[in-house]
N, C-alpha and C. Protein backbone atom coordinates (compact mmCIF):
# COMPACT_ATOMS: atom_id res chain seq x y z
N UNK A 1 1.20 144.81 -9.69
CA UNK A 1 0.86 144.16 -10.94
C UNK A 1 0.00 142.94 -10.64
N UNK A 2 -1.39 142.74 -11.36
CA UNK A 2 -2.01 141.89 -11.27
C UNK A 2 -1.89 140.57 -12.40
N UNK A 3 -1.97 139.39 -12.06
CA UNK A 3 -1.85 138.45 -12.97
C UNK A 3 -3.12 138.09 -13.70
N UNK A 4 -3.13 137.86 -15.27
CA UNK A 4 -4.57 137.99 -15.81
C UNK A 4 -5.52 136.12 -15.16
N UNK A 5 -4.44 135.20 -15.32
CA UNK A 5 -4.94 134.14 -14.49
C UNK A 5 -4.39 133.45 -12.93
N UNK A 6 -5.25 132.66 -11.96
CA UNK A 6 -4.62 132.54 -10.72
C UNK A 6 -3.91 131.33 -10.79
N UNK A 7 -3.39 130.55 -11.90
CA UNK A 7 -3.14 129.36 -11.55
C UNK A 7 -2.63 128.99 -12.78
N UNK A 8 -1.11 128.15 -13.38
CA UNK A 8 -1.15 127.25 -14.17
C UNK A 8 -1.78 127.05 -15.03
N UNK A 9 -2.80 126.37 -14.06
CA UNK A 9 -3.67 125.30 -14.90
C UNK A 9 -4.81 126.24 -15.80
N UNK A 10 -5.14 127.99 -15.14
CA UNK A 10 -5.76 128.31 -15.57
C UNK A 10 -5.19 129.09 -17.12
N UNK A 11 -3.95 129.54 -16.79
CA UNK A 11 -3.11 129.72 -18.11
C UNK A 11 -3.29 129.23 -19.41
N UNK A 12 -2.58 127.33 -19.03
CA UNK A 12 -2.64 126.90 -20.15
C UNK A 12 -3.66 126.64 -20.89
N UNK A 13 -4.87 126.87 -19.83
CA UNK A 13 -6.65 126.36 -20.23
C UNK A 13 -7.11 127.65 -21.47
N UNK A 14 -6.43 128.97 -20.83
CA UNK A 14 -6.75 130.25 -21.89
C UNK A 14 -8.41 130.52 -21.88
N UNK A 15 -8.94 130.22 -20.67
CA UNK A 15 -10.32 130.46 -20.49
C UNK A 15 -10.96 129.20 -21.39
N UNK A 16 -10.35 128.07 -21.76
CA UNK A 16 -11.49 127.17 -22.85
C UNK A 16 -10.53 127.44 -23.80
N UNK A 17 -9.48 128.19 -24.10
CA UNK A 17 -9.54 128.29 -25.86
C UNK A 17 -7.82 127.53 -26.13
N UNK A 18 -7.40 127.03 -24.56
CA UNK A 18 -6.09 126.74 -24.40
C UNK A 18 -5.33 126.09 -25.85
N UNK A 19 -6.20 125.21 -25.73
CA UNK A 19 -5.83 124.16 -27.07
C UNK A 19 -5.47 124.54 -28.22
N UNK A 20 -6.49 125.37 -28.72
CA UNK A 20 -6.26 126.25 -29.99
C UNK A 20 -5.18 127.59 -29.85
N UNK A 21 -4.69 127.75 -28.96
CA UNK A 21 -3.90 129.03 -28.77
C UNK A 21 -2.47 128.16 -28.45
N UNK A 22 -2.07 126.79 -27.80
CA UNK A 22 -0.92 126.38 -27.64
C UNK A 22 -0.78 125.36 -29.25
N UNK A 23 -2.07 125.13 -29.90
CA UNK A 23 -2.03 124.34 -31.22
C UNK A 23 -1.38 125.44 -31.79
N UNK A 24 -1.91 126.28 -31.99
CA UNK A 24 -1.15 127.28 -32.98
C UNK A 24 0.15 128.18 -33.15
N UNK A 25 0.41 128.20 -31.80
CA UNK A 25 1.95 128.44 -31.46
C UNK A 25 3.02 126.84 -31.59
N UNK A 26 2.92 126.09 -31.69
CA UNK A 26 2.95 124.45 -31.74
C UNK A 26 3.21 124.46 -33.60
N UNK A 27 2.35 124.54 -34.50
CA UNK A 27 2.40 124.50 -35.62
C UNK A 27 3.43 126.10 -35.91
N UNK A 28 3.13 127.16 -36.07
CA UNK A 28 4.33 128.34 -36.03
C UNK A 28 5.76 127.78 -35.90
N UNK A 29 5.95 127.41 -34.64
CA UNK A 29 7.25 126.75 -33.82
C UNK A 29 7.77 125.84 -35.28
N UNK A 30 6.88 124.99 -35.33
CA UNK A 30 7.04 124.16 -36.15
C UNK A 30 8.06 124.91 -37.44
N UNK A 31 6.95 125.19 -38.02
CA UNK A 31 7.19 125.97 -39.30
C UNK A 31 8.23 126.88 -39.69
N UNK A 32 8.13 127.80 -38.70
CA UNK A 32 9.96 128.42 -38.72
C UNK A 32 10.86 127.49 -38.26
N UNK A 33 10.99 126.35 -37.67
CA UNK A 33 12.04 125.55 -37.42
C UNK A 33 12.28 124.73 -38.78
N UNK A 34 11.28 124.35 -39.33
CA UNK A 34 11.32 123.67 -40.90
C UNK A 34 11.75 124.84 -42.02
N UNK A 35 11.72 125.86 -41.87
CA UNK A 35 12.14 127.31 -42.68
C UNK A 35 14.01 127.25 -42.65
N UNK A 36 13.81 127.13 -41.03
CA UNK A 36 15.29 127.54 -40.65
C UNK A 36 16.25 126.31 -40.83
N UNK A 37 15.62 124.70 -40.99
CA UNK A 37 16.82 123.38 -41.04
C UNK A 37 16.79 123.07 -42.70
N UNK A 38 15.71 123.12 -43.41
CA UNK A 38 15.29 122.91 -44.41
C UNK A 38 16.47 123.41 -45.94
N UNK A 39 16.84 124.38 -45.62
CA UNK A 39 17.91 124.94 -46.32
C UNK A 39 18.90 124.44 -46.25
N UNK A 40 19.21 124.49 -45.21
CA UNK A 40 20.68 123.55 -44.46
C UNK A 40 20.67 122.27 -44.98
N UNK A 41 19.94 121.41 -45.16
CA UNK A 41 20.02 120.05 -44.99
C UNK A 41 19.75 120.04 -46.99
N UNK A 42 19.39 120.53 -47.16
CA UNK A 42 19.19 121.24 -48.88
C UNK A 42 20.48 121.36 -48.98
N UNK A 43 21.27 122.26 -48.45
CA UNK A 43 22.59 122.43 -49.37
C UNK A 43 23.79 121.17 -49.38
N UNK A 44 23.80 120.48 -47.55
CA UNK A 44 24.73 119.28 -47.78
C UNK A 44 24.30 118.78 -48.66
N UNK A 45 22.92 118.36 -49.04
CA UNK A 45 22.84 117.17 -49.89
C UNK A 45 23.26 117.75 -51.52
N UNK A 46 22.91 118.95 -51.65
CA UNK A 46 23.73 119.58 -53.44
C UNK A 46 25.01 119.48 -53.30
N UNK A 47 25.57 119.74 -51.81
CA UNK A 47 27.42 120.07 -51.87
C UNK A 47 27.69 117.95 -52.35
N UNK A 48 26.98 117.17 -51.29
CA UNK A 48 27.69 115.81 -51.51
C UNK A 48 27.27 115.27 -53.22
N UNK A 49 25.92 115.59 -53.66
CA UNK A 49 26.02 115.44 -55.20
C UNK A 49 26.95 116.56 -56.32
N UNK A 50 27.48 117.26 -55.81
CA UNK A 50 28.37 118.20 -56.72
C UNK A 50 29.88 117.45 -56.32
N UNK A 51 30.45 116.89 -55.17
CA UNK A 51 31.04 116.33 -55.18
C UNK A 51 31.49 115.15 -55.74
N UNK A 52 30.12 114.03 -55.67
CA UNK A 52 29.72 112.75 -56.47
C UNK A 52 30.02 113.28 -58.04
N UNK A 53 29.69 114.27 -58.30
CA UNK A 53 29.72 114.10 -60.06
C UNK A 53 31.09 114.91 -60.31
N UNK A 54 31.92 115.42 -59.60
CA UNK A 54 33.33 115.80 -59.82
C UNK A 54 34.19 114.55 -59.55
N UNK A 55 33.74 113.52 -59.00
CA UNK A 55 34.87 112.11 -59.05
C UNK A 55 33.87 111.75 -60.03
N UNK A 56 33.20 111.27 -60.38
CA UNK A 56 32.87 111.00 -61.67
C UNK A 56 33.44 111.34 -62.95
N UNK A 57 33.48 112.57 -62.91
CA UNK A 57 34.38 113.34 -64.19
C UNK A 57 35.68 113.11 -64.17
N UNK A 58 36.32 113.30 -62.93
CA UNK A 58 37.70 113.33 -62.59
C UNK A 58 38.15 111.90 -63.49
N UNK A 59 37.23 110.55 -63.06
CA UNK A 59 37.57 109.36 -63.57
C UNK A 59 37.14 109.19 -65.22
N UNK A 60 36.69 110.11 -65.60
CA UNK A 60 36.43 110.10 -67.11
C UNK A 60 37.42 110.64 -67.67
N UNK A 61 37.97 111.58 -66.75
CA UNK A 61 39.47 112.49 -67.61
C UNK A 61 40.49 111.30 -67.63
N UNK A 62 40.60 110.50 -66.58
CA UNK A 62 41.51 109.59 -66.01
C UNK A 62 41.43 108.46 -67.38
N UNK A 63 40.21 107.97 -67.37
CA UNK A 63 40.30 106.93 -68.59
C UNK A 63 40.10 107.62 -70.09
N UNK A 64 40.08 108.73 -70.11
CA UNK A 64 40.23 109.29 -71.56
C UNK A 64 42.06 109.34 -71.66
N UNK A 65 42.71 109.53 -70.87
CA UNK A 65 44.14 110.01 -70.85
C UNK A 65 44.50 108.83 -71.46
N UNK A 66 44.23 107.57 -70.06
CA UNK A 66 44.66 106.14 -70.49
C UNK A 66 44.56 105.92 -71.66
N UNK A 67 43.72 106.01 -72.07
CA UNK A 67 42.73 105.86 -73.56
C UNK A 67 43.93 106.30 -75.06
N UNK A 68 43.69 107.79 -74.59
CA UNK A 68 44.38 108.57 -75.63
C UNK A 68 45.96 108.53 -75.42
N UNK A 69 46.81 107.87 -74.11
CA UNK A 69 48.20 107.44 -74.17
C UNK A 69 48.43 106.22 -73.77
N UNK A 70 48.26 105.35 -74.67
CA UNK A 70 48.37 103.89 -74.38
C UNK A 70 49.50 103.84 -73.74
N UNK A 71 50.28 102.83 -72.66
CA UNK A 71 51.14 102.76 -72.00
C UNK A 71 52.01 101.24 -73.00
């Protein structure tokens, strides 16, 4: 088996076009990693505001009770 370049350096060079061929795997990488955290980090933040507005309510039931059974 022959190797298409002799060296490293000639690899990452891609004959001249290195830049644009490791830029574009670089942005990809990117992009499915922002695909794949993006959701995730989307749902804690709905789960901690669905939480926030259930003690909210919880304390509205709380002072309607007070409210409606004076002590």
């Amino acid at each position: 088996m022959e190797f298409q370049f002799a060296t490293l350096a000639d690899f990452l060079a891609m004959g001249g076009h290195g830049s644009y061929v490791w830029a574009s795997y670089a942005v990809t990488i990117a992009a499915l990693l922002a695909l794949a955290i993006y959701p995730a980090l989307r749902r804690r933040q709905l789960r901690r505001e669905l939480l926030r507005q259930q003690r909210i309510e919880r304390r509205r039931q709380v002072k309607r009770t007070e409210i409606a059974e004076p002590a």
